[in-house]
Each structure stands twice: as structure tokens, then as C-alpha cells.
PDB file of N, CA and C in Angstrom:
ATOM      1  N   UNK A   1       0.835  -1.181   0.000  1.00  0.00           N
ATOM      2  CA  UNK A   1       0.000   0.000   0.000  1.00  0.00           C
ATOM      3  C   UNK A   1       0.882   1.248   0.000  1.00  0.00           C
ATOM      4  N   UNK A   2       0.548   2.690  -0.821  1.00  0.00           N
ATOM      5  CA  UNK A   2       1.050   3.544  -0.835  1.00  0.00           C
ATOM      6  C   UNK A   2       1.192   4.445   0.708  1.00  0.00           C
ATOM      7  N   UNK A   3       1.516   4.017   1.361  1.00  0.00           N
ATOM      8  CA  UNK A   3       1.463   4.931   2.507  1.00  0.00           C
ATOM      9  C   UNK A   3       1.495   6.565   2.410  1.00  0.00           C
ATOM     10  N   UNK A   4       2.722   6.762   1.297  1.00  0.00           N
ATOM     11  CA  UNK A   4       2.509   8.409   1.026  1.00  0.00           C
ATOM     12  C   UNK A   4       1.655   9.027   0.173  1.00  0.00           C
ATOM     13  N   UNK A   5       0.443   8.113  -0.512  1.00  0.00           N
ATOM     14  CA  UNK A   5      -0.367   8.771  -1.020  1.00  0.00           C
ATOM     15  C   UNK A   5      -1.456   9.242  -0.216  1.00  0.00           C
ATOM     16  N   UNK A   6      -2.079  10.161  -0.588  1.00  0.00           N
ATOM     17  CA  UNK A   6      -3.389  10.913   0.570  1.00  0.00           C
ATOM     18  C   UNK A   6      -4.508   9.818   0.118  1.00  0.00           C
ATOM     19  N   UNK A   7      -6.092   9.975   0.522  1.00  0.00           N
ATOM     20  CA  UNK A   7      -7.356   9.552   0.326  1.00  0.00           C
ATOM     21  C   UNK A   7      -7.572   9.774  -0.907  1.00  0.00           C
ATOM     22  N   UNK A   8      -6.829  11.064  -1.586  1.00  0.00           N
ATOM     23  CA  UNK A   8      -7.550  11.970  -2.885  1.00  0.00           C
ATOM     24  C   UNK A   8      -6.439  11.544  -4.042  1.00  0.00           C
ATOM     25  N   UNK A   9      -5.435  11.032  -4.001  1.00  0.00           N
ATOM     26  CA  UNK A   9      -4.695  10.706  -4.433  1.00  0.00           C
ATOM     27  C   UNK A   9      -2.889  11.989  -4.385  1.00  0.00           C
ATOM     28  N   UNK A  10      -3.033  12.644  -3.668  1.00  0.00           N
ATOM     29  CA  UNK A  10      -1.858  13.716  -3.703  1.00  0.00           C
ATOM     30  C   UNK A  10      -0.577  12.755  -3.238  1.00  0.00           C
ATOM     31  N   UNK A  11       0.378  13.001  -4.038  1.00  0.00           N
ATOM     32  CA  UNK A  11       1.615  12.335  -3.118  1.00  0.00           C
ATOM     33  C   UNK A  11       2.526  13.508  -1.930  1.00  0.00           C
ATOM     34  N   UNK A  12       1.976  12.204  -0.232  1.00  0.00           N
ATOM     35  CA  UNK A  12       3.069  13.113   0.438  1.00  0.00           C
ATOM     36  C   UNK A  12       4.525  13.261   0.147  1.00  0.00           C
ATOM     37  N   UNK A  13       5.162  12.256  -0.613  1.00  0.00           N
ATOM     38  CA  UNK A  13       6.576  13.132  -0.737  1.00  0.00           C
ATOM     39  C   UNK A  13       6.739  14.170  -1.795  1.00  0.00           C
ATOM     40  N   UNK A  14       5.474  14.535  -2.324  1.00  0.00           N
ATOM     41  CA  UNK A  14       6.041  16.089  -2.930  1.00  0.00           C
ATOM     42  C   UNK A  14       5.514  17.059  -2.405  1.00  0.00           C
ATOM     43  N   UNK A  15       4.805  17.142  -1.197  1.00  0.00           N
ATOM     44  CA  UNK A  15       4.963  18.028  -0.267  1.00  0.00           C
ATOM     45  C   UNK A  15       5.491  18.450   0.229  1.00  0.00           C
ATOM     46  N   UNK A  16       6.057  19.932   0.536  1.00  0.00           N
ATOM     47  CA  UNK A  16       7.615  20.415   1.559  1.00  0.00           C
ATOM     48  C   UNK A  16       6.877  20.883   2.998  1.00  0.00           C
ATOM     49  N   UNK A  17       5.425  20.494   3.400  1.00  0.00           N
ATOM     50  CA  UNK A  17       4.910  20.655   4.795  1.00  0.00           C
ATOM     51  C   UNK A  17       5.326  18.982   5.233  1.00  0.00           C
ATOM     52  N   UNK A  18       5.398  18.009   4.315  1.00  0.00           N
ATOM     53  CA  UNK A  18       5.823  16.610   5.049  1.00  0.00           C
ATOM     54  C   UNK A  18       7.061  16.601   4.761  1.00  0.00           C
ATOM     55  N   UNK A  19       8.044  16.857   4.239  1.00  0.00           N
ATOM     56  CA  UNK A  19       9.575  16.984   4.048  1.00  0.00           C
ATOM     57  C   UNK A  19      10.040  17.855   5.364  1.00  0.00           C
ATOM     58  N   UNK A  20       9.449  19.123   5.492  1.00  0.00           N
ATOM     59  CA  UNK A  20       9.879  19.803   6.503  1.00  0.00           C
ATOM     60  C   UNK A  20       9.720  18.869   7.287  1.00  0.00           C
ATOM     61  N   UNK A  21       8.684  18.363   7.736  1.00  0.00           N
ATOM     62  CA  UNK A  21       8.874  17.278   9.179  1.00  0.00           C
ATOM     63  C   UNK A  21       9.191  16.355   9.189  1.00  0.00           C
ATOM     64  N   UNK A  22       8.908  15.517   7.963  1.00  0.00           N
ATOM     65  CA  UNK A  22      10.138  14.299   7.716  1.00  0.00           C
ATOM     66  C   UNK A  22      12.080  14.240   8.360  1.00  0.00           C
ATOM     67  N   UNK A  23      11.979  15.523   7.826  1.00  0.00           N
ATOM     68  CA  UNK A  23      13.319  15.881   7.925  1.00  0.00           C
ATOM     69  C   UNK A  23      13.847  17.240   9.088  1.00  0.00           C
ATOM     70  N   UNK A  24      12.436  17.472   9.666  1.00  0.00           N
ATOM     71  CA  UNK A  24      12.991  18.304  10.984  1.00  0.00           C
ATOM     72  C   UNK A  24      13.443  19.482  10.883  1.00  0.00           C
ATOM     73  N   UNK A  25      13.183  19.909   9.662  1.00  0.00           N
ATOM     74  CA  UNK A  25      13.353  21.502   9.137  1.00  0.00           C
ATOM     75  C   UNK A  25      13.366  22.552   9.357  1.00  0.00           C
ATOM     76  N   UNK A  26      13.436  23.408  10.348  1.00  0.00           N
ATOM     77  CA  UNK A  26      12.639  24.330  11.226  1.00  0.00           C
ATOM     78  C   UNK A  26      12.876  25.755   9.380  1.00  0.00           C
ATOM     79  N   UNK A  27      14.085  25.848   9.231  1.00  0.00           N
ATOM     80  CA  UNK A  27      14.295  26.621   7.840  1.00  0.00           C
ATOM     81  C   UNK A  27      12.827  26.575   6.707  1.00  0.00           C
ATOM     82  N   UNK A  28      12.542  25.396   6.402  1.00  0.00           N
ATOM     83  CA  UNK A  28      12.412  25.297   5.146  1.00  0.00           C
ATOM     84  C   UNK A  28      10.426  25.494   6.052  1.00  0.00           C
ATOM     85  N   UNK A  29      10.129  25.171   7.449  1.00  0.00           N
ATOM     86  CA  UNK A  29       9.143  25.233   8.042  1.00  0.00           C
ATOM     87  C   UNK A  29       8.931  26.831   7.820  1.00  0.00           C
ATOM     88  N   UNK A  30       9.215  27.164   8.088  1.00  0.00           N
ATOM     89  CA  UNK A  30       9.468  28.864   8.829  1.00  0.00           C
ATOM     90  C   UNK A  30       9.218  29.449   7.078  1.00  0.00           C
ATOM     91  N   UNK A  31       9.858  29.292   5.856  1.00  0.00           N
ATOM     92  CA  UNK A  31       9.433  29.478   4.244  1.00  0.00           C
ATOM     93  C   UNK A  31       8.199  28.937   3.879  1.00  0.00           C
ATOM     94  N   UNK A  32       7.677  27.809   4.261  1.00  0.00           N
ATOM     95  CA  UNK A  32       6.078  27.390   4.359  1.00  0.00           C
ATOM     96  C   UNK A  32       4.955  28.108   4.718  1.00  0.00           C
ATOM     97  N   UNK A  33       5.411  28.552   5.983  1.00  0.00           N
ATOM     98  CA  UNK A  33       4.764  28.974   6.619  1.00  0.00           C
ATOM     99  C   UNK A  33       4.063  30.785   6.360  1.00  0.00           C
ATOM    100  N   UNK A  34       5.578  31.115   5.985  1.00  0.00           N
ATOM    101  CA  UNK A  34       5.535  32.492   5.397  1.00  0.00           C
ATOM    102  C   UNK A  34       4.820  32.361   3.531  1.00  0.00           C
ATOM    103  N   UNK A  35       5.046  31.627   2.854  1.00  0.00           N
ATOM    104  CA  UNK A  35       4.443  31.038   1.923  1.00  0.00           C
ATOM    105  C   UNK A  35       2.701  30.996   1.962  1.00  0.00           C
ATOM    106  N   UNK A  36       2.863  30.073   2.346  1.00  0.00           N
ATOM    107  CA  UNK A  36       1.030  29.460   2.754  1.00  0.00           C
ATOM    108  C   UNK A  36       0.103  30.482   4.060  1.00  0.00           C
ATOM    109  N   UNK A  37       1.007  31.316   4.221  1.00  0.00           N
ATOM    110  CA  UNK A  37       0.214  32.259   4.926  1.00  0.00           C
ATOM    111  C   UNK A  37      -0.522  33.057   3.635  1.00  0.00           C
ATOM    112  N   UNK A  38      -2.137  33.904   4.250  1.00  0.00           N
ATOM    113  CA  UNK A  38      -2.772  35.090   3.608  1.00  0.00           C
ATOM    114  C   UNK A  38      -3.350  35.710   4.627  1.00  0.00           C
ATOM    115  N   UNK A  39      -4.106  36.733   4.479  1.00  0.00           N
ATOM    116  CA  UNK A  39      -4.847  37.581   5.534  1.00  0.00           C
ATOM    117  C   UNK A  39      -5.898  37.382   5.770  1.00  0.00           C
ATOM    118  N   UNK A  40      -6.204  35.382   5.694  1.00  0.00           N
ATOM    119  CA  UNK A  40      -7.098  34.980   6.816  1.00  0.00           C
ATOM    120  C   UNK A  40      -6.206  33.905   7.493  1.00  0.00           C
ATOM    121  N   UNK A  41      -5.059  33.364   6.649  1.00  0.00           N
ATOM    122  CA  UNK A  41      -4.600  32.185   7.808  1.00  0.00           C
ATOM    123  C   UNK A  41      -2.985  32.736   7.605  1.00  0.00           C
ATOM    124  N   UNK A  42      -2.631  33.019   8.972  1.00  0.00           N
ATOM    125  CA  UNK A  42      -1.291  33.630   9.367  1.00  0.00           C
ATOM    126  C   UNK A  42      -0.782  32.134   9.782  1.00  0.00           C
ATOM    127  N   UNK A  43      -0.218  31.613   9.225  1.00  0.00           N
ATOM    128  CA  UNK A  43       0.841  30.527   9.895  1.00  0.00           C
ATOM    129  C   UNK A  43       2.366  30.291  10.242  1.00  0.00           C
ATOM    130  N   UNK A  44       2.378  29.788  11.684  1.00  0.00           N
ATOM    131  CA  UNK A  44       3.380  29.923  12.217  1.00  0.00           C
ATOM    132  C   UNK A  44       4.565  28.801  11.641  1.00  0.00           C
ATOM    133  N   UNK A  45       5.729  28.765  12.077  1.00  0.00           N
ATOM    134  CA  UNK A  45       6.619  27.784  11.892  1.00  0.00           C
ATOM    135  C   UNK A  45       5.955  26.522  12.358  1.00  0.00           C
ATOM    136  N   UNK A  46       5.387  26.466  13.882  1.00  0.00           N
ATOM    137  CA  UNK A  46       5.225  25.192  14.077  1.00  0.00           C
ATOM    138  C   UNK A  46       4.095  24.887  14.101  1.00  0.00           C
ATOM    139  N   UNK A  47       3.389  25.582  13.275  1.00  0.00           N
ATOM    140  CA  UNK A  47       2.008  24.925  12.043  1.00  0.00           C
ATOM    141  C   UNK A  47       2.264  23.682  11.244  1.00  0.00           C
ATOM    142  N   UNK A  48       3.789  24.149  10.885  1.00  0.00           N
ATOM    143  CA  UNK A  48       3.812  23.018   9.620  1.00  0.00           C
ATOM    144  C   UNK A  48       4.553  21.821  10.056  1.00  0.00           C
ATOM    145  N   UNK A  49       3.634  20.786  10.555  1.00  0.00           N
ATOM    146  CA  UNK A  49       3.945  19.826  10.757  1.00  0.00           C
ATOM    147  C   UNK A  49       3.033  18.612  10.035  1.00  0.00           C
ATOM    148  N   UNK A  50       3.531  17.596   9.562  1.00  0.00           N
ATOM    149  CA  UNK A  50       2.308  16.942   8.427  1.00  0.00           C
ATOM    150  C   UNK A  50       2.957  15.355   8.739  1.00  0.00           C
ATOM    151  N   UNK A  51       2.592  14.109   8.515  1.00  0.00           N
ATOM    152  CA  UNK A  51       2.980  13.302   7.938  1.00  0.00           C
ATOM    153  C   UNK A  51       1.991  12.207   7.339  1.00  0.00           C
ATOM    154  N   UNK A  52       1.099  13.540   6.637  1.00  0.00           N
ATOM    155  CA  UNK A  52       0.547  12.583   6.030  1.00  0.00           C
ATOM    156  C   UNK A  52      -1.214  12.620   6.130  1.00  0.00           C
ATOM    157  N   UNK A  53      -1.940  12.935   5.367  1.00  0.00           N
ATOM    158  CA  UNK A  53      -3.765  12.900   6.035  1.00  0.00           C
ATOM    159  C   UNK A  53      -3.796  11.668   6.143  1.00  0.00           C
ATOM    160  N   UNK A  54      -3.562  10.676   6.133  1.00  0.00           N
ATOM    161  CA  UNK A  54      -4.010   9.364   6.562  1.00  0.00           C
ATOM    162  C   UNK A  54      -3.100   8.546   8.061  1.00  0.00           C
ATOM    163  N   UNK A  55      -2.405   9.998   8.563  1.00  0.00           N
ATOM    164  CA  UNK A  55      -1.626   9.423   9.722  1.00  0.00           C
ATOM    165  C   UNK A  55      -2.511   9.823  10.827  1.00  0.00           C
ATOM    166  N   UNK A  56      -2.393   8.720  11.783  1.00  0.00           N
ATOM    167  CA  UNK A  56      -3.071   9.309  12.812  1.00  0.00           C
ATOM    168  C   UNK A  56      -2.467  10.069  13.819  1.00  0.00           C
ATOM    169  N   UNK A  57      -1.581  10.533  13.484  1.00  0.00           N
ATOM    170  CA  UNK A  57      -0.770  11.362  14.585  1.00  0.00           C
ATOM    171  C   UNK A  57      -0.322  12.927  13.704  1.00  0.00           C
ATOM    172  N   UNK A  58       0.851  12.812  13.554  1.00  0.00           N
ATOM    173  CA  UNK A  58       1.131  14.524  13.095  1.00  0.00           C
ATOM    174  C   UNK A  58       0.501  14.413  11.819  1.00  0.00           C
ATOM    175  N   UNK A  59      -1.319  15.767  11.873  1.00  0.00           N
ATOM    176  CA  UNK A  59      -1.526  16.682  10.343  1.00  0.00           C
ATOM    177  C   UNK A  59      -2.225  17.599  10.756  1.00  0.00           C
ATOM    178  N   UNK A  60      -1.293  18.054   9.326  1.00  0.00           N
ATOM    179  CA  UNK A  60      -1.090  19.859   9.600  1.00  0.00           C
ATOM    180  C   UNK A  60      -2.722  20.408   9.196  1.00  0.00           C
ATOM    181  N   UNK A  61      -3.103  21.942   9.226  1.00  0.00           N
ATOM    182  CA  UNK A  61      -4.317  21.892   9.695  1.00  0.00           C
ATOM    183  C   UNK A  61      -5.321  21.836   8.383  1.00  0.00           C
ATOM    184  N   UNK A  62      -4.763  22.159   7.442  1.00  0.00           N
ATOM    185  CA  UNK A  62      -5.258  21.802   6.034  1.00  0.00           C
ATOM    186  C   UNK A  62      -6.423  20.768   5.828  1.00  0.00           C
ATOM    187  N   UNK A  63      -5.226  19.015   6.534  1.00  0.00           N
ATOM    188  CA  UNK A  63      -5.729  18.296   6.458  1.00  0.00           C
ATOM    189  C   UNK A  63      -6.667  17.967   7.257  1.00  0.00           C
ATOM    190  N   UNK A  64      -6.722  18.006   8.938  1.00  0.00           N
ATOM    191  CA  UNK A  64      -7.464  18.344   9.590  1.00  0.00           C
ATOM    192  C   UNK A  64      -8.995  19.141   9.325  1.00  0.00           C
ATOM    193  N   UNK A  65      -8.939  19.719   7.949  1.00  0.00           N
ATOM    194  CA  UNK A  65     -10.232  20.359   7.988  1.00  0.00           C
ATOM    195  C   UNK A  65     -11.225  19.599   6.187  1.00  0.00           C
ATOM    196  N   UNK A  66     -10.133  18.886   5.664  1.00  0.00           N
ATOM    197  CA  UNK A  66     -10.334  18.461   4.564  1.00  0.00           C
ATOM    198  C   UNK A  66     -11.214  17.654   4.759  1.00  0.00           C
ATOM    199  N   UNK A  67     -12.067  17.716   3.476  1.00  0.00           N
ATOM    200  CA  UNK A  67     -14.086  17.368   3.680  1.00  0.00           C
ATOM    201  C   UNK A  67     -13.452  15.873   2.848  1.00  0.00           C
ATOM    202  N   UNK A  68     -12.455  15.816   2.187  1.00  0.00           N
ATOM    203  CA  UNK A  68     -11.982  14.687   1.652  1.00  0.00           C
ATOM    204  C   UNK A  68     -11.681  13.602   2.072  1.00  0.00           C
ATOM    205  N   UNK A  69     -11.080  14.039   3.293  1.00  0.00           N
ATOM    206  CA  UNK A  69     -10.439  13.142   4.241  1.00  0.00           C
ATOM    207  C   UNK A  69     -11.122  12.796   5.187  1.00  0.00           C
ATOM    208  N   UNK A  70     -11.873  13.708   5.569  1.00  0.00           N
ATOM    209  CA  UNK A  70     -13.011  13.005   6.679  1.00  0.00           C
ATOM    210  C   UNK A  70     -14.452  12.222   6.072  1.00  0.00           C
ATOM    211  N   UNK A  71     -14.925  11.929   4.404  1.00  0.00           N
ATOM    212  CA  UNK A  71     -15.580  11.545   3.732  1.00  0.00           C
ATOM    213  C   UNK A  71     -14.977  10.464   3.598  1.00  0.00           C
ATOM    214  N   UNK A  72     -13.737   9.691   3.336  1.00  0.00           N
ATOM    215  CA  UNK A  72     -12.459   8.885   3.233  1.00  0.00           C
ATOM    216  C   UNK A  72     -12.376   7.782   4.616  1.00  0.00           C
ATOM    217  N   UNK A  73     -12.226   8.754   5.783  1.00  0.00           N
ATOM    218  CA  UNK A  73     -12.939   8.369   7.193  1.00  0.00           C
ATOM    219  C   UNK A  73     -14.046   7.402   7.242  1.00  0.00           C
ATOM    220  N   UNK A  74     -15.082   8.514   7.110  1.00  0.00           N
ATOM    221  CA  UNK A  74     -16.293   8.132   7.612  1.00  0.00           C
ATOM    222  C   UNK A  74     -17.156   7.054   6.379  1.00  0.00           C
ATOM    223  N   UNK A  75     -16.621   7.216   5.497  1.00  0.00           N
ATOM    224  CA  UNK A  75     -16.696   5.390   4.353  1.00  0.00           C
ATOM    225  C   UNK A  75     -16.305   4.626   4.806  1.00  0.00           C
ATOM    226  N   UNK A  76     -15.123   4.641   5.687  1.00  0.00           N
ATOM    227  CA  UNK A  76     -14.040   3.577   5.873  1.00  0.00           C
ATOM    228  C   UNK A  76     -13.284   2.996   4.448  1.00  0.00           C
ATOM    229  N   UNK A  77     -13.095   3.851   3.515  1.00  0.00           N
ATOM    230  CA  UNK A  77     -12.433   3.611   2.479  1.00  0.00           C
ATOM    231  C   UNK A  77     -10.827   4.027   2.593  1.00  0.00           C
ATOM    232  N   UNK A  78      -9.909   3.015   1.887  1.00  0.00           N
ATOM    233  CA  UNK A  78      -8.434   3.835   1.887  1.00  0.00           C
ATOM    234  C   UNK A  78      -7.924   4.595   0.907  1.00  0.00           C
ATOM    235  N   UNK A  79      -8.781   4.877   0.081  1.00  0.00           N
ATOM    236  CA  UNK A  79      -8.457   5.471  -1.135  1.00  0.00           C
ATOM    237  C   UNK A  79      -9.566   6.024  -1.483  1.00  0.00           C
ATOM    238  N   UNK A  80      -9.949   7.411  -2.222  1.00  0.00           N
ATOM    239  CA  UNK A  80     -11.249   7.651  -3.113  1.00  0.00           C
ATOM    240  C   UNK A  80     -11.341   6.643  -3.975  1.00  0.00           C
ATOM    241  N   UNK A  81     -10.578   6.063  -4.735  1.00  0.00           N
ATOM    242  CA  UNK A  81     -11.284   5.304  -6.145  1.00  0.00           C
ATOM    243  C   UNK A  81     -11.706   4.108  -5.576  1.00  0.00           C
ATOM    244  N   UNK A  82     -11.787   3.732  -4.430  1.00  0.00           N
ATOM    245  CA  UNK A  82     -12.309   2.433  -3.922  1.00  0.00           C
ATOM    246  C   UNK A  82     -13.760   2.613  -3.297  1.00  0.00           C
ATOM    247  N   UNK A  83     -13.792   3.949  -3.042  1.00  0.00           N
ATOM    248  CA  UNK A  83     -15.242   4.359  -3.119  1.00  0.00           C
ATOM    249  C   UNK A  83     -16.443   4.257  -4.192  1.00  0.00           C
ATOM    250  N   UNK A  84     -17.542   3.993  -3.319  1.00  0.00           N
ATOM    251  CA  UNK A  84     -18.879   3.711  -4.535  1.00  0.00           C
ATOM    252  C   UNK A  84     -19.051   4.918  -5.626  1.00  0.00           C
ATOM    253  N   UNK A  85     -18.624   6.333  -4.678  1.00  0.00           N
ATOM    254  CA  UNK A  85     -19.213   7.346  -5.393  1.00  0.00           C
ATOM    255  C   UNK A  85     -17.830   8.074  -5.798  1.00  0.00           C
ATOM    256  N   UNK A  86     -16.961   7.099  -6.553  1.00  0.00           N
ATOM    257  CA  UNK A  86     -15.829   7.597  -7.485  1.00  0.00           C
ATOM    258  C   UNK A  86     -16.152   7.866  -8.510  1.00  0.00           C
ATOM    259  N   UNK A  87     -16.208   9.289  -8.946  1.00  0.00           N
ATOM    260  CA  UNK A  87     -15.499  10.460  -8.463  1.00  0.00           C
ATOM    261  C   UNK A  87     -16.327  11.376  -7.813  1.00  0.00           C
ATOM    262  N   UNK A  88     -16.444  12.117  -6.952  1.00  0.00           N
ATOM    263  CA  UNK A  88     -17.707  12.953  -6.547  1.00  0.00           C
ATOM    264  C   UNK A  88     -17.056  14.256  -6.983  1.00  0.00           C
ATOM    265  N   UNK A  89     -18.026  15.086  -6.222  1.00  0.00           N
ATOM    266  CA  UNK A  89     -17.285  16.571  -6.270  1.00  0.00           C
ATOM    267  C   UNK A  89     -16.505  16.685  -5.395  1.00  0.00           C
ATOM    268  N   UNK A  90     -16.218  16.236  -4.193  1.00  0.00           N
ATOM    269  CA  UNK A  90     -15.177  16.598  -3.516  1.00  0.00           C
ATOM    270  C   UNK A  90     -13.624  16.536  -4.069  1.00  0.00           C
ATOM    271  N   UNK A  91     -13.717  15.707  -5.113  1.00  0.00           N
ATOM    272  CA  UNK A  91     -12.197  15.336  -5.532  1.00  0.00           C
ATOM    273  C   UNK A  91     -12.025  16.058  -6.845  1.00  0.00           C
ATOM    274  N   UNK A  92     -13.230  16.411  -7.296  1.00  0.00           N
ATOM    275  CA  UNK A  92     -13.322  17.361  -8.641  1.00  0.00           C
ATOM    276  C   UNK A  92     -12.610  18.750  -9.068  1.00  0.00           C
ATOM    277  N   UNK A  93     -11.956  19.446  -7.888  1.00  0.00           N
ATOM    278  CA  UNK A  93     -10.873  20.523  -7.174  1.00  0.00           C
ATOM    279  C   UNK A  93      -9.747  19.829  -7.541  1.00  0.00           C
ATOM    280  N   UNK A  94      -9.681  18.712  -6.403  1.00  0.00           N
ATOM    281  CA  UNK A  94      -8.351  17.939  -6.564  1.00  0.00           C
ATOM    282  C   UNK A  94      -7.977  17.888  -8.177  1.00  0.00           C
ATOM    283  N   UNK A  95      -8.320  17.289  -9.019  1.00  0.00           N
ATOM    284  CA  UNK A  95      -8.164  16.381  -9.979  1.00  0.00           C
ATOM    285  C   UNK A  95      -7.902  17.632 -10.701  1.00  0.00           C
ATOM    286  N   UNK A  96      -8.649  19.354 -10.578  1.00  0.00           N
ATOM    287  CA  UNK A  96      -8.358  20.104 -11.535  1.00  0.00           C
ATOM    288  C   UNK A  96      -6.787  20.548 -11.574  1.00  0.00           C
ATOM    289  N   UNK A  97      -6.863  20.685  -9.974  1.00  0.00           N
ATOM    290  CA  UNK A  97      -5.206  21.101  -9.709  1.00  0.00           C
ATOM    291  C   UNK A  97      -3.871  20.084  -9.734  1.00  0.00           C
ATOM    292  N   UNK A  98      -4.470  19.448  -9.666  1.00  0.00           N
ATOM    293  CA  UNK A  98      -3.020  18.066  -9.420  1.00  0.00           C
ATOM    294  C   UNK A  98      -3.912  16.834 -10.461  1.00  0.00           C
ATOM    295  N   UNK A  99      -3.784  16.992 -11.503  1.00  0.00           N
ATOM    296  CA  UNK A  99      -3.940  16.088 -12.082  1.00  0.00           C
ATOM    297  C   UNK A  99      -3.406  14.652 -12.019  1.00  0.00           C
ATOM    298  N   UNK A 100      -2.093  14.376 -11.446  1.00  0.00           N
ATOM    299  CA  UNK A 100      -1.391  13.502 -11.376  1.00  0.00           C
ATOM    300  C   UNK A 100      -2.082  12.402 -10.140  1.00  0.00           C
ATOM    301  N   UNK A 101      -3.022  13.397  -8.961  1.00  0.00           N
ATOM    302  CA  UNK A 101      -3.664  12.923  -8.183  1.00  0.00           C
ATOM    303  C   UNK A 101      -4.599  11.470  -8.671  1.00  0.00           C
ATOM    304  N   UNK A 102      -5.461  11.837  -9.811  1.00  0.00           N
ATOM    305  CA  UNK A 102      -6.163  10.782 -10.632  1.00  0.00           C
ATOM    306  C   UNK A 102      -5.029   9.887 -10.869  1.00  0.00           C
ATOM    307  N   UNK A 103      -3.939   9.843 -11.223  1.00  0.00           N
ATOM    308  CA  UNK A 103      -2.712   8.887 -12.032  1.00  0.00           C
ATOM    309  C   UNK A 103      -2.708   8.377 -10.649  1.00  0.00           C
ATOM    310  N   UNK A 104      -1.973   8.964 -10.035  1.00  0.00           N
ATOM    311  CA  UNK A 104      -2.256   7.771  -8.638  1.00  0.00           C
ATOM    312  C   UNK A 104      -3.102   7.155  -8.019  1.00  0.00           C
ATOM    313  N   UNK A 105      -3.947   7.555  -8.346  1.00  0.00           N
ATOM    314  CA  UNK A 105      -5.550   7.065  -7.555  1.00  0.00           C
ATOM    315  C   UNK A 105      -5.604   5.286  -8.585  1.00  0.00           C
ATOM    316  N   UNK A 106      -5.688   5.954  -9.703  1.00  0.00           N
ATOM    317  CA  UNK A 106      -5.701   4.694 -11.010  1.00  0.00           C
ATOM    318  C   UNK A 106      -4.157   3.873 -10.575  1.00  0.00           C
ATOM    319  N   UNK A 107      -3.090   4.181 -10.668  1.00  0.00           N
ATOM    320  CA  UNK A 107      -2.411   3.253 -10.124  1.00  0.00           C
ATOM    321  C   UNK A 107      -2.557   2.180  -8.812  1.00  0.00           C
ATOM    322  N   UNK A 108      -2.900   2.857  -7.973  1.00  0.00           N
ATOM    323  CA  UNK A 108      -3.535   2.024  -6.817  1.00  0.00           C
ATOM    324  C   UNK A 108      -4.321   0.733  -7.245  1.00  0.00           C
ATOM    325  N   UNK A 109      -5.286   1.598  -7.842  1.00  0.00           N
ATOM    326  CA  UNK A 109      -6.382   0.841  -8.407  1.00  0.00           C
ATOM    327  C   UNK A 109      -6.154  -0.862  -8.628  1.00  0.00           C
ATOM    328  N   UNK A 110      -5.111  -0.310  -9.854  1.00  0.00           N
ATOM    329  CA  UNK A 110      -4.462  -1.376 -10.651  1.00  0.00           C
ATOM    330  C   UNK A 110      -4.130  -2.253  -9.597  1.00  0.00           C
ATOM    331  N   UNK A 111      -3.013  -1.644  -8.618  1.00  0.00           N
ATOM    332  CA  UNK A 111      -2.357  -2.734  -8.085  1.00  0.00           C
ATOM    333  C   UNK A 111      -3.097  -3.402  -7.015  1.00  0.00           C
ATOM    334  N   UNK A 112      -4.540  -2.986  -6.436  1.00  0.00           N
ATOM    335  CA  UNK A 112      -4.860  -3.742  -5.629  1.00  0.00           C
ATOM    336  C   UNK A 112      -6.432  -4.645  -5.962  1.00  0.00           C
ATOM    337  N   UNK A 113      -6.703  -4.014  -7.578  1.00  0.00           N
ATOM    338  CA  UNK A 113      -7.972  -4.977  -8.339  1.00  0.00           C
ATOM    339  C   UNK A 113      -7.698  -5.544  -9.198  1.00  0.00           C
ATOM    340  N   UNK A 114      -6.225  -5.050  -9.940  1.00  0.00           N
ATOM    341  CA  UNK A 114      -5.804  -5.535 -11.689  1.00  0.00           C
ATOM    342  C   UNK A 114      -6.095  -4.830 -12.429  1.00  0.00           C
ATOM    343  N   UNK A 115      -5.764  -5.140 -13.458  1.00  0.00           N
ATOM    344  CA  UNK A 115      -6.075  -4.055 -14.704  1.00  0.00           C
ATOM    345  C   UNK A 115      -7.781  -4.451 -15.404  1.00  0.00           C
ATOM    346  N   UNK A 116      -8.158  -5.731 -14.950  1.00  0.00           N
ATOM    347  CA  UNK A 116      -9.354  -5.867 -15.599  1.00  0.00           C
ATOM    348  C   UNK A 116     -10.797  -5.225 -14.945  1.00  0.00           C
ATOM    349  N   UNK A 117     -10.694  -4.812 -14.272  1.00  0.00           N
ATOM    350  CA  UNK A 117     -11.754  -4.331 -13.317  1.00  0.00           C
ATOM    351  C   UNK A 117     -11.795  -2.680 -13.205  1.00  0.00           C
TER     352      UNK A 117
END
């Protein structure tokens, strides 16, 4: 199983909020933070801590509020595409911005139904 892929299909290792904490970053935290801040969410250095929306321990608050991940949850599904209602709108955002999200979602797929299904 992909452990670093999300519910929606995003990969955590091309995230630099899970690299920063992977790797204990306080630098590259502190550029995130100043980054992904706007003038409704001011975030601090030790905001950015992540490893992962499907970890049950360190995620950062993004994920914490993601309607994706708690839909992902409350299915008891480990993946969207293993869901009944693949694709909904919740992932319809996803898929515009990170297209690659779908490529992983379909890879999964593959490797845990086959290619015939």
C-alpha cells in the first residue's frame, strides 16, 4: 500500500509541509509557513507539521479540515477510487489542480484490483 499517497490521491513526498517534518526543518518550516500564509490564515513555523492525512498522529491543519479526508474516514475507504461514489465533487478541485492525483488514484487501483476491473 502507498502509505505516502493521501485519500484523494496527492503524493506526500512532494509536499515540503511533510519533508519539513520528515526531515525536521525548522528553515524550510518557517518558508512554508511564510508562503502558505494570507490575511485569513497567518501561519506559524510550528504549524507546519504533516505526515501525512491518513496518519493518525502529526496533520497539519489543512488536512485536519479536509471534507476529503473526513468523507475517506467516515466510508471507511483507503483510497477515493475504492469508493462507490468515485469520483464525486469533492475530488473534482483535486483532480483540476493536481492532475497527477487521478494517475495515482488509477495506479492504486491497478495494483490492488488488476487491470481488468
Amino acid at each position: 500500500m502507498k502509505k505516502n499517497i493521501a485519500y484523494c490521491g496527492l503524493s506526500c513526498g512532494d509536499c515540503p509541509a511533510h519533508m519539513a517534518t520528515i526531515n525536521d526543518d525548522d528553515e524550510l518550516r518557517g518558508k512554508i509557513a511564510s508562503e502558505w500564509s494570507n490575511e485569513d490564515i497567518k501561519l506559524e513555523r510550528g504549524d507546519i507539521n504533516c505526515l501525512g492525512c491518513r496518519s493518525d498522529e502529526t496533520v497539519i491543519c489543512f488536512a485536519k479540515a479536509c471534507l476529503t479526508r473526513a468523507c475517506a474516514i467516515e466510508r471507511g475507504v483507503e483510497y477515493c477510487i475504492l469508493c462507490d461514489n468515485y469520483i464525486c465533487e469533492k475530488l473534482e478541485p483535486v483532480f483540476r489542480t493536481s492532475p497527477e492525483a487521478k494517475e495515482n488514484l488509477e495506479k492504486i487501483k491497478e495494483e490492488l484490483c488488476g487491470k481488468n476491473e
